[in-house]
Structure formats: structure tokens, C-alpha cells
PDB file of N, CA and C in Angstrom:
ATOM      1  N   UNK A   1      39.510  21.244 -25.809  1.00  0.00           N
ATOM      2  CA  UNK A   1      40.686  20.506 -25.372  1.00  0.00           C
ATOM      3  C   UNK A   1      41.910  21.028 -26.108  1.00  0.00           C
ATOM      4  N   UNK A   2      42.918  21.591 -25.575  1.00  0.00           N
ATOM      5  CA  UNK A   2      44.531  22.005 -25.964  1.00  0.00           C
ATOM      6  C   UNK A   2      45.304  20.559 -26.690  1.00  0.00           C
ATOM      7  N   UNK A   3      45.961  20.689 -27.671  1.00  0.00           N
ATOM      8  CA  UNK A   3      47.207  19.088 -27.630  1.00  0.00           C
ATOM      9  C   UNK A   3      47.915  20.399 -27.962  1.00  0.00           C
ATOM     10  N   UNK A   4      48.979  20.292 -27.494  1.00  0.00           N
ATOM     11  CA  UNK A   4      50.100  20.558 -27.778  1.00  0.00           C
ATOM     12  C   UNK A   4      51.021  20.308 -28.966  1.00  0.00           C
ATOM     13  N   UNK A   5      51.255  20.318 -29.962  1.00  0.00           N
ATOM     14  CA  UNK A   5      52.065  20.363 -30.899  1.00  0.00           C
ATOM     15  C   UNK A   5      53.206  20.388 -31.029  1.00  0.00           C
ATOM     16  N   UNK A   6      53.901  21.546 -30.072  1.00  0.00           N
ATOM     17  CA  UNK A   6      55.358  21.400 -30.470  1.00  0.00           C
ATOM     18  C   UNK A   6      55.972  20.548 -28.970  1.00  0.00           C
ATOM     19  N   UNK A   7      57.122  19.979 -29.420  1.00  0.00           N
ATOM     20  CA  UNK A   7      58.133  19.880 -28.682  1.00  0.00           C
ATOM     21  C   UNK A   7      59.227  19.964 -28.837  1.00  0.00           C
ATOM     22  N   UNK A   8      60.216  19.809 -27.474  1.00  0.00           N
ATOM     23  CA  UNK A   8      61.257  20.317 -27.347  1.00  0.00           C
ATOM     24  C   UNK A   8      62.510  19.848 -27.977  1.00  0.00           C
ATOM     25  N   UNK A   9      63.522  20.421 -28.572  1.00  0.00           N
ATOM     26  CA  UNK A   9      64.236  20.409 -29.244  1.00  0.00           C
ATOM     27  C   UNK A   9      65.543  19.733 -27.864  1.00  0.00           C
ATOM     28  N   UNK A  10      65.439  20.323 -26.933  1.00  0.00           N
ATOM     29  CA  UNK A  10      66.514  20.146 -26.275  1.00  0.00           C
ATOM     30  C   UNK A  10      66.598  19.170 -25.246  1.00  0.00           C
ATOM     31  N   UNK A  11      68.128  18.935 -25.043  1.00  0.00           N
ATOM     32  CA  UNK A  11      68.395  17.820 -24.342  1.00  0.00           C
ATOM     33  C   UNK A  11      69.282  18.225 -22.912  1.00  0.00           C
ATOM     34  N   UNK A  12      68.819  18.025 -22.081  1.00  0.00           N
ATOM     35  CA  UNK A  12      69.395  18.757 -21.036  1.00  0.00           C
ATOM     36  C   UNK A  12      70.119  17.577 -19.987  1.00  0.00           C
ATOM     37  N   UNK A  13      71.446  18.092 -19.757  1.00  0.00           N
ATOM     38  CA  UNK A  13      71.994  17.182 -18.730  1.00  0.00           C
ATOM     39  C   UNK A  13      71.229  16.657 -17.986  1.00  0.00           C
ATOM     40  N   UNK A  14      72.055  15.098 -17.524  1.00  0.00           N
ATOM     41  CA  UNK A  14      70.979  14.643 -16.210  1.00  0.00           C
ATOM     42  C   UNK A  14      71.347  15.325 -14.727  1.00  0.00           C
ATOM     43  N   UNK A  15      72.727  15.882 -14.663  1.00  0.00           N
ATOM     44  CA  UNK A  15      73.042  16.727 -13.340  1.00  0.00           C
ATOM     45  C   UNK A  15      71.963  18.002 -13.683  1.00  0.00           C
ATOM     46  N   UNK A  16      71.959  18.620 -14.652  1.00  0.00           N
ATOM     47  CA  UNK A  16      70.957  19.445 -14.525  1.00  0.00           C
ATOM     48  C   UNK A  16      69.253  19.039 -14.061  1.00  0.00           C
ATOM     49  N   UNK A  17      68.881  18.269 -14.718  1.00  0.00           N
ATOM     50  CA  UNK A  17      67.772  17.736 -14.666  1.00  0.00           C
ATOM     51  C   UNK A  17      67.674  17.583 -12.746  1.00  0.00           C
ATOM     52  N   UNK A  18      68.620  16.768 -12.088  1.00  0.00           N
ATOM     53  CA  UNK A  18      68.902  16.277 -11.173  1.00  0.00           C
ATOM     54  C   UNK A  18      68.981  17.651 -10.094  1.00  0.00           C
ATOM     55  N   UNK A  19      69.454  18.853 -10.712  1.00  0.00           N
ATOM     56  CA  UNK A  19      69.765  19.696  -9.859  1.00  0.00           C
ATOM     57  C   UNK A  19      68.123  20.421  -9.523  1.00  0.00           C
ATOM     58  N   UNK A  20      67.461  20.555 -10.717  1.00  0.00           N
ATOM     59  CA  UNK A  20      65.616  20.963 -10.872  1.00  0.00           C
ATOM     60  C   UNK A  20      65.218  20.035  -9.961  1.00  0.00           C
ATOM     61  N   UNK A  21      65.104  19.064 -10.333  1.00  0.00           N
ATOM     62  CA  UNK A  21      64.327  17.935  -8.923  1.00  0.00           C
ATOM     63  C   UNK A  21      64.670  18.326  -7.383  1.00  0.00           C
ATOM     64  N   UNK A  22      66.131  18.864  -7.357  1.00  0.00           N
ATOM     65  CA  UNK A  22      66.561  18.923  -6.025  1.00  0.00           C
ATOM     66  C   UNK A  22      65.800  20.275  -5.037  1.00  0.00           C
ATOM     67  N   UNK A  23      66.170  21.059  -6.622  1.00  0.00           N
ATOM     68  CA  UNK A  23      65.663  22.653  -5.724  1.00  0.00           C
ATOM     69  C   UNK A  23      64.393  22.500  -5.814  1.00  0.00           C
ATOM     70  N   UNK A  24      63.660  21.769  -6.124  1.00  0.00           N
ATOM     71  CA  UNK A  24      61.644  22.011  -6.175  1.00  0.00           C
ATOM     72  C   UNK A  24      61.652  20.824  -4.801  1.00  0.00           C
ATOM     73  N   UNK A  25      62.168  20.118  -4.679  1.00  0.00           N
ATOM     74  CA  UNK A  25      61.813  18.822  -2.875  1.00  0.00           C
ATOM     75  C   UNK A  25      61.606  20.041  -2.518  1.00  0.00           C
ATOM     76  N   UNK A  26      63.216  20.785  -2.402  1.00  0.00           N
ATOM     77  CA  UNK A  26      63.011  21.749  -0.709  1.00  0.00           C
ATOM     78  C   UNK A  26      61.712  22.450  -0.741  1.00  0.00           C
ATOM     79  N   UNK A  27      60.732  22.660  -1.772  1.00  0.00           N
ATOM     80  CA  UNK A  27      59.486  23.763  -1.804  1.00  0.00           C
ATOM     81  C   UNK A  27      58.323  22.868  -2.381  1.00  0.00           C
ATOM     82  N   UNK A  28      58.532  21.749  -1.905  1.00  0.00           N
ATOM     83  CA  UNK A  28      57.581  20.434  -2.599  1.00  0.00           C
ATOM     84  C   UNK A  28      56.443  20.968  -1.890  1.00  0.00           C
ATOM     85  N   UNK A  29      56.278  21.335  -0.354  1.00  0.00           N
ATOM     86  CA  UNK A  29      54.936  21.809   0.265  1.00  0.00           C
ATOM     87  C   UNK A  29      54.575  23.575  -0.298  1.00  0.00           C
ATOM     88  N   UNK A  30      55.695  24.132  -0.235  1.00  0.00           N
ATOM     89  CA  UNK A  30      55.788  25.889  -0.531  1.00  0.00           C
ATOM     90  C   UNK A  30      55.953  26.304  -1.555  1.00  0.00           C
ATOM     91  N   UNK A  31      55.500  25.666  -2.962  1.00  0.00           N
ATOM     92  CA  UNK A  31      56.272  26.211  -4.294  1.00  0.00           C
ATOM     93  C   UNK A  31      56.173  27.840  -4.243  1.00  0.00           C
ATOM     94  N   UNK A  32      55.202  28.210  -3.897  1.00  0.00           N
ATOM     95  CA  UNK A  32      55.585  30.099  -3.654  1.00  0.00           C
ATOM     96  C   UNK A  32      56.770  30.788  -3.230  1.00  0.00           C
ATOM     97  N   UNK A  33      57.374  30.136  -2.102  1.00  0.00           N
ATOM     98  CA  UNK A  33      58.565  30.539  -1.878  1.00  0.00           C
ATOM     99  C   UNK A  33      60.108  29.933  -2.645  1.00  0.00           C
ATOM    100  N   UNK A  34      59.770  29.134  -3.479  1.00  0.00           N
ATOM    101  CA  UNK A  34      60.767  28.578  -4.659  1.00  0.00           C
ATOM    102  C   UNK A  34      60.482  29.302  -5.415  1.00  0.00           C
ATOM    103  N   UNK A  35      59.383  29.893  -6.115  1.00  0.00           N
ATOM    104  CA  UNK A  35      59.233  31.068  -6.821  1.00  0.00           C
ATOM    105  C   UNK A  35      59.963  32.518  -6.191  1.00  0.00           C
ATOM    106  N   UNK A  36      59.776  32.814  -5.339  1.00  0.00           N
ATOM    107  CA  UNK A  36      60.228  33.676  -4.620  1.00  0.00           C
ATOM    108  C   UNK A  36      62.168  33.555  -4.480  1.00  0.00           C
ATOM    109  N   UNK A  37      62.314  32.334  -4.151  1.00  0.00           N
ATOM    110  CA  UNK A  37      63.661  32.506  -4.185  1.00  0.00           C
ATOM    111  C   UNK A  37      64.559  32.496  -5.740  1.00  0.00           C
ATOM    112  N   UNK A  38      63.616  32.163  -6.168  1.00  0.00           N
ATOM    113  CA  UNK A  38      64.498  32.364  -7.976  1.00  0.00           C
ATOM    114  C   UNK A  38      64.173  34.282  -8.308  1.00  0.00           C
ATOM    115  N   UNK A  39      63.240  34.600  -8.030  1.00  0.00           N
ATOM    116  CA  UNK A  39      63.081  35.886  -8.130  1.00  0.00           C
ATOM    117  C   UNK A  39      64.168  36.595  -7.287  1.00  0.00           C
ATOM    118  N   UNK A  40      64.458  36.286  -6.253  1.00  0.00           N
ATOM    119  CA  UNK A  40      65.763  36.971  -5.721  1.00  0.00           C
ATOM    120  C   UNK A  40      67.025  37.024  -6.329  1.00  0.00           C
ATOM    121  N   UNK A  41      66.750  36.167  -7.027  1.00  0.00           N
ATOM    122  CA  UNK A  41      68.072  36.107  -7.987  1.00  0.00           C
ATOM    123  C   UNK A  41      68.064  36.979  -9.214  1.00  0.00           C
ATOM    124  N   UNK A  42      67.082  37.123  -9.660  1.00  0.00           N
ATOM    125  CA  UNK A  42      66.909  38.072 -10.815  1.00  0.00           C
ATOM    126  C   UNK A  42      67.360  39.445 -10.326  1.00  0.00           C
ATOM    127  N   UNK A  43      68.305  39.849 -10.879  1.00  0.00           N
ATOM    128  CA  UNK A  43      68.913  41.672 -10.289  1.00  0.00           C
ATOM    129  C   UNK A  43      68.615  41.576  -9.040  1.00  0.00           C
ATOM    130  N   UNK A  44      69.692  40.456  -8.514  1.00  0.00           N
ATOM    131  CA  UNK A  44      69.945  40.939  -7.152  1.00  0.00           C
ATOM    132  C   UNK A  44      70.103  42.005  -6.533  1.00  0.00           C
ATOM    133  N   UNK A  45      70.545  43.003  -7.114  1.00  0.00           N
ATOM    134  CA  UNK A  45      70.889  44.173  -6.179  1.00  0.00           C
ATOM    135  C   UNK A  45      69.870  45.029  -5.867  1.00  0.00           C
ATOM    136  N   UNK A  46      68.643  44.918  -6.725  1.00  0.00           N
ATOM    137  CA  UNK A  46      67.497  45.682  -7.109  1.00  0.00           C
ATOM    138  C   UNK A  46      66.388  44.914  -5.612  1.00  0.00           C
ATOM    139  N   UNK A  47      66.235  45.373  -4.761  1.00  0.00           N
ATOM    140  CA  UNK A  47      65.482  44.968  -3.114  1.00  0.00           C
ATOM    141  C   UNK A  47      63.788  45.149  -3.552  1.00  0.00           C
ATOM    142  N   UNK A  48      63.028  44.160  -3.332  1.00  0.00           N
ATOM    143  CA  UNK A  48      61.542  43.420  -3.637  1.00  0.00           C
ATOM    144  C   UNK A  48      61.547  43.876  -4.956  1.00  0.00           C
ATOM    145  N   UNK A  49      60.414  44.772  -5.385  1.00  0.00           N
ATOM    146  CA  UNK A  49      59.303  44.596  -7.019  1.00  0.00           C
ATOM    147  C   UNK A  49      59.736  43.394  -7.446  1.00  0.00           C
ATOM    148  N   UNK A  50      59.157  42.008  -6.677  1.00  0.00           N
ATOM    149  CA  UNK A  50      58.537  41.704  -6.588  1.00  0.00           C
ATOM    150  C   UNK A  50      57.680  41.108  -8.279  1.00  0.00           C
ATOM    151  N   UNK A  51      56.893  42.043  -7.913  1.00  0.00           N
ATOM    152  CA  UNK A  51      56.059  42.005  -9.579  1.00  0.00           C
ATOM    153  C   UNK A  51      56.875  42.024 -10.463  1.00  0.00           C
ATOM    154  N   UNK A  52      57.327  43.086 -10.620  1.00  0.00           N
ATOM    155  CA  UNK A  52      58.132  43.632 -11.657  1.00  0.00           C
ATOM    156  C   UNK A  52      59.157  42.468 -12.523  1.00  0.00           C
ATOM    157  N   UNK A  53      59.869  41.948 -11.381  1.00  0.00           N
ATOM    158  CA  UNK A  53      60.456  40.739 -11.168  1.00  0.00           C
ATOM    159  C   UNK A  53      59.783  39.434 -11.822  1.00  0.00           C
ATOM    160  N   UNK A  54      58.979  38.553 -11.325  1.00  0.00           N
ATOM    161  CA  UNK A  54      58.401  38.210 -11.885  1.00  0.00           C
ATOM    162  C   UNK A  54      57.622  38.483 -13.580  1.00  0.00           C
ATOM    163  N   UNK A  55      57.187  39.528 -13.541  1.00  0.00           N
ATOM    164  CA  UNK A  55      56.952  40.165 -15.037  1.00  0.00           C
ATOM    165  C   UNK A  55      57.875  40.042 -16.107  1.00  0.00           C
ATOM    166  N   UNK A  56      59.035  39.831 -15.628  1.00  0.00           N
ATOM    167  CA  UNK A  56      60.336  40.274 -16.565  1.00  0.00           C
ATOM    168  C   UNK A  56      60.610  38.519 -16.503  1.00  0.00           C
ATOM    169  N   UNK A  57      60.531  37.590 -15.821  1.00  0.00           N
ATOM    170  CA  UNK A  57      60.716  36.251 -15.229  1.00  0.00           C
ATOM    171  C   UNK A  57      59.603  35.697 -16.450  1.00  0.00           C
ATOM    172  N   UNK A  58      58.601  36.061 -16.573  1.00  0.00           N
ATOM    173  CA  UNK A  58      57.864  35.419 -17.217  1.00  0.00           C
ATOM    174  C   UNK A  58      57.631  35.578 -18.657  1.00  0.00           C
ATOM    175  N   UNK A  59      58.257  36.988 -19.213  1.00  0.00           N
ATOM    176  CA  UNK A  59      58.406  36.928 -20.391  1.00  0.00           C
ATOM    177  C   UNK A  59      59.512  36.433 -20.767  1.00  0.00           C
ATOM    178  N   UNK A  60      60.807  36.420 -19.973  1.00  0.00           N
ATOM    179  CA  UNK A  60      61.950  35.832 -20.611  1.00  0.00           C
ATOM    180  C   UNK A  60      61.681  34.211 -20.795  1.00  0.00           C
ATOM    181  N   UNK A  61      60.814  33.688 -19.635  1.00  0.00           N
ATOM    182  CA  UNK A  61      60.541  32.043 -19.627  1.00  0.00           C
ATOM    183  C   UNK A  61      59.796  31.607 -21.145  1.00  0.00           C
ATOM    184  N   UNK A  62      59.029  32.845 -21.111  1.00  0.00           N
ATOM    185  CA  UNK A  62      57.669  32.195 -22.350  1.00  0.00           C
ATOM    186  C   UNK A  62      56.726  31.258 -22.076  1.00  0.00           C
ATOM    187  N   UNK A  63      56.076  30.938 -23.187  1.00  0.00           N
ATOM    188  CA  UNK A  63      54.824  29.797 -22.908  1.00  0.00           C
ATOM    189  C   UNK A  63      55.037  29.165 -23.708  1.00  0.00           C
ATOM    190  N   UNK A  64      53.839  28.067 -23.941  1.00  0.00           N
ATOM    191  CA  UNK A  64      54.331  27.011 -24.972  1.00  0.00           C
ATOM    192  C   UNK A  64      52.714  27.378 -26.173  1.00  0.00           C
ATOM    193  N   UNK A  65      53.108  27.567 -27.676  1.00  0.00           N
ATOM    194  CA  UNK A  65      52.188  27.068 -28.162  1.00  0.00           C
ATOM    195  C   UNK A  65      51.259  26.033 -28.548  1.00  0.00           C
ATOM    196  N   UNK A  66      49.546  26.014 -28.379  1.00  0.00           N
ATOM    197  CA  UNK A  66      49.066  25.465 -28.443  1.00  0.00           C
ATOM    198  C   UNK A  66      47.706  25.530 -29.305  1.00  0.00           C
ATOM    199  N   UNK A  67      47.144  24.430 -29.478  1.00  0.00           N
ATOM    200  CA  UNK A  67      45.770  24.497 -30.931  1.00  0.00           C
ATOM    201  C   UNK A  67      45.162  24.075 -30.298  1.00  0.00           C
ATOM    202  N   UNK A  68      43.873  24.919 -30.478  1.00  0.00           N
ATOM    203  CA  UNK A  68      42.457  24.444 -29.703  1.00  0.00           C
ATOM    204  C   UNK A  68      41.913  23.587 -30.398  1.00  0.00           C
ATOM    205  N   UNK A  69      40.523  23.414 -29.806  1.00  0.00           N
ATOM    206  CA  UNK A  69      40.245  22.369 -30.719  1.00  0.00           C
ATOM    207  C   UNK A  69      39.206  23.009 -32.000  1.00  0.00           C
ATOM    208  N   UNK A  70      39.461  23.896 -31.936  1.00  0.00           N
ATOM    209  CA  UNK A  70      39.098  24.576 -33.853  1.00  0.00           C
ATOM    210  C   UNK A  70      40.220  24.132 -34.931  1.00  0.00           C
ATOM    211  N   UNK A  71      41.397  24.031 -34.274  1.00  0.00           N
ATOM    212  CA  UNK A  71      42.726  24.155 -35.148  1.00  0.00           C
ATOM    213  C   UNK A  71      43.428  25.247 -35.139  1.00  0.00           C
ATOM    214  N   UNK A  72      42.985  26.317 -34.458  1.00  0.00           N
ATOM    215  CA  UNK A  72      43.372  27.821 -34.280  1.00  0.00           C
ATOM    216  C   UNK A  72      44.456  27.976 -33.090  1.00  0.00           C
ATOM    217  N   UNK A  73      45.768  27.970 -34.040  1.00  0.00           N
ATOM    218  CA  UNK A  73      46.852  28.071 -33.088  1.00  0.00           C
ATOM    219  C   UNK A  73      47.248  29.758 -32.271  1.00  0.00           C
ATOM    220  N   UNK A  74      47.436  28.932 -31.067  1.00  0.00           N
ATOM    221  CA  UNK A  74      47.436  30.457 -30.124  1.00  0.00           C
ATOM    222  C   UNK A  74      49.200  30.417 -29.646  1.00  0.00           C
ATOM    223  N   UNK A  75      49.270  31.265 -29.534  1.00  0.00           N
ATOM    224  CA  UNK A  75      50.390  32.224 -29.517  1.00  0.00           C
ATOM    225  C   UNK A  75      50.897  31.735 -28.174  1.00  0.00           C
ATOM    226  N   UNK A  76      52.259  31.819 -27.577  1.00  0.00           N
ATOM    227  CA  UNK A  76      52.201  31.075 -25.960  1.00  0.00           C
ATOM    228  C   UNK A  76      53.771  32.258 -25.571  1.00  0.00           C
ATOM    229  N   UNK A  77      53.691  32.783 -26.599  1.00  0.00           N
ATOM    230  CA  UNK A  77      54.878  34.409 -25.865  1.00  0.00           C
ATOM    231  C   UNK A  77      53.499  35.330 -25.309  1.00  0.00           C
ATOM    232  N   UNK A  78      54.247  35.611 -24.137  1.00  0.00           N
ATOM    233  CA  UNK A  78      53.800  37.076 -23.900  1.00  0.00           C
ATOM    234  C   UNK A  78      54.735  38.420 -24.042  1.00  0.00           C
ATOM    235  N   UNK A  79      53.970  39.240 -23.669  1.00  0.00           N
ATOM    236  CA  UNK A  79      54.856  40.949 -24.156  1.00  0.00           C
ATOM    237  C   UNK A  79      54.426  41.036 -23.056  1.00  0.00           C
ATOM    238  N   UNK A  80      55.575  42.573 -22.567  1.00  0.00           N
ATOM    239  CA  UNK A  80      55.759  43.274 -21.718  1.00  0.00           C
ATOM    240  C   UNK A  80      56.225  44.919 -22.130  1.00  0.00           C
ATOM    241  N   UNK A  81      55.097  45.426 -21.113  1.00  0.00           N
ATOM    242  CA  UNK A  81      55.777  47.423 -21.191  1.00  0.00           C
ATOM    243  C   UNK A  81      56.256  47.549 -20.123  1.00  0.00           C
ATOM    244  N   UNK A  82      57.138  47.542 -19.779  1.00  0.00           N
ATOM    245  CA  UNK A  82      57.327  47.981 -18.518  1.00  0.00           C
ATOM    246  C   UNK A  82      57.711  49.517 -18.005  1.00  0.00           C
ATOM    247  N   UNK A  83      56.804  50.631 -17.857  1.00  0.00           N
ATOM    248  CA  UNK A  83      57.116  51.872 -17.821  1.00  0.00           C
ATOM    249  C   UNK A  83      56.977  52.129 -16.093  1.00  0.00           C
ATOM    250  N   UNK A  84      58.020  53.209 -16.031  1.00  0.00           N
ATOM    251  CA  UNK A  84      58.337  53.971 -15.105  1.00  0.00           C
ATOM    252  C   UNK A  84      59.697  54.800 -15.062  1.00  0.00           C
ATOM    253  N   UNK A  85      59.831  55.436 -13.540  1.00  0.00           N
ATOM    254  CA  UNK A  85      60.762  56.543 -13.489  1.00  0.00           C
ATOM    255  C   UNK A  85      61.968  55.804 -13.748  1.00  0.00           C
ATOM    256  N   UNK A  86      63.027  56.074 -14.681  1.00  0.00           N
ATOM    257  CA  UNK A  86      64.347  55.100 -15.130  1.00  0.00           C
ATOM    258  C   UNK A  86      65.398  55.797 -13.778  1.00  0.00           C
ATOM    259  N   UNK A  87      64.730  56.780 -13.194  1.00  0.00           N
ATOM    260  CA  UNK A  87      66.122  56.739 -12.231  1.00  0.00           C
ATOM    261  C   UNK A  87      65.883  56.984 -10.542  1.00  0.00           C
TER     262      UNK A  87
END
């Protein structure tokens, strides 16, 4: 069993809060394509990868650390290489 340990430091507007609730209704049946449309936003100008996108989405988001039930706290960043042709 995971407990969680840390929490969050921050306090986030309620228009913000309010604005998250709004954009997840419209994809309340489709969350894939709410995923998808925040990924379009990431380097817009840059057309699908898609992955790549996401990849870069998910290390900037992070994870949350957590302790198993040994007491052995695990790590909740991930890393990224991202290699290829730069031009």
C-alpha cells in the first residue's frame, strides 16, 4: 500500500481551479482528447510527435513522491533523453 507523504504547498485561485473543472466537463467522456488538446499547445508550431510531446509534458509535470509499505521512499521525477536529428 502507497500513503503519500508529501503535500502541496500551494494555493491556487478559485477562477483557476474553476477554469480545470471547466476544461476536463468538455472531455468528461474523452479524457484522451483533453490530453491531446493540451499537447497541441505545447510548441505549437512543431505539427504531431505526438510522443515526443507528451514525453517532454510529462517530465515537466513530474510525479508525486511516495513510501511503500517497507518505508522505502521512491522517487516520483522522471528523466528524459531525448535524442535525434536537431535540424
Amino acid at each position: 500500500m502507497r500513503t503519500n507523504e508529501l503535500k502541496s504547498d500551494i494555493d491556487f485561485p478559485a477562477e483557476v481551479i474553476m477554469k480545470f473543472k471547466l476544461f476536463w466537463s468538455d472531455f468528461k467522456d474523452t479524457p484522451l482528447r483533453g490530453r491531446n488538446a493540451i499537447l497541441r499547445g505545447i510548441c505549437p508550431q512543431i505539427f504531431g510527435l505526438f510522443t515526443v510531446k507528451l514525453a517532454v509534458a510529462l517530465t515537466l509535470i513530474g510525479g508525486v513522491q511516495h513510501v511503500d509499505a517497507s518505508g522505502t521512499k521512491v522517487r516520483g521525477e522522471s528523466h528524459l533523453l531525448l535524442v535525434g536529428d536537431p535540424g
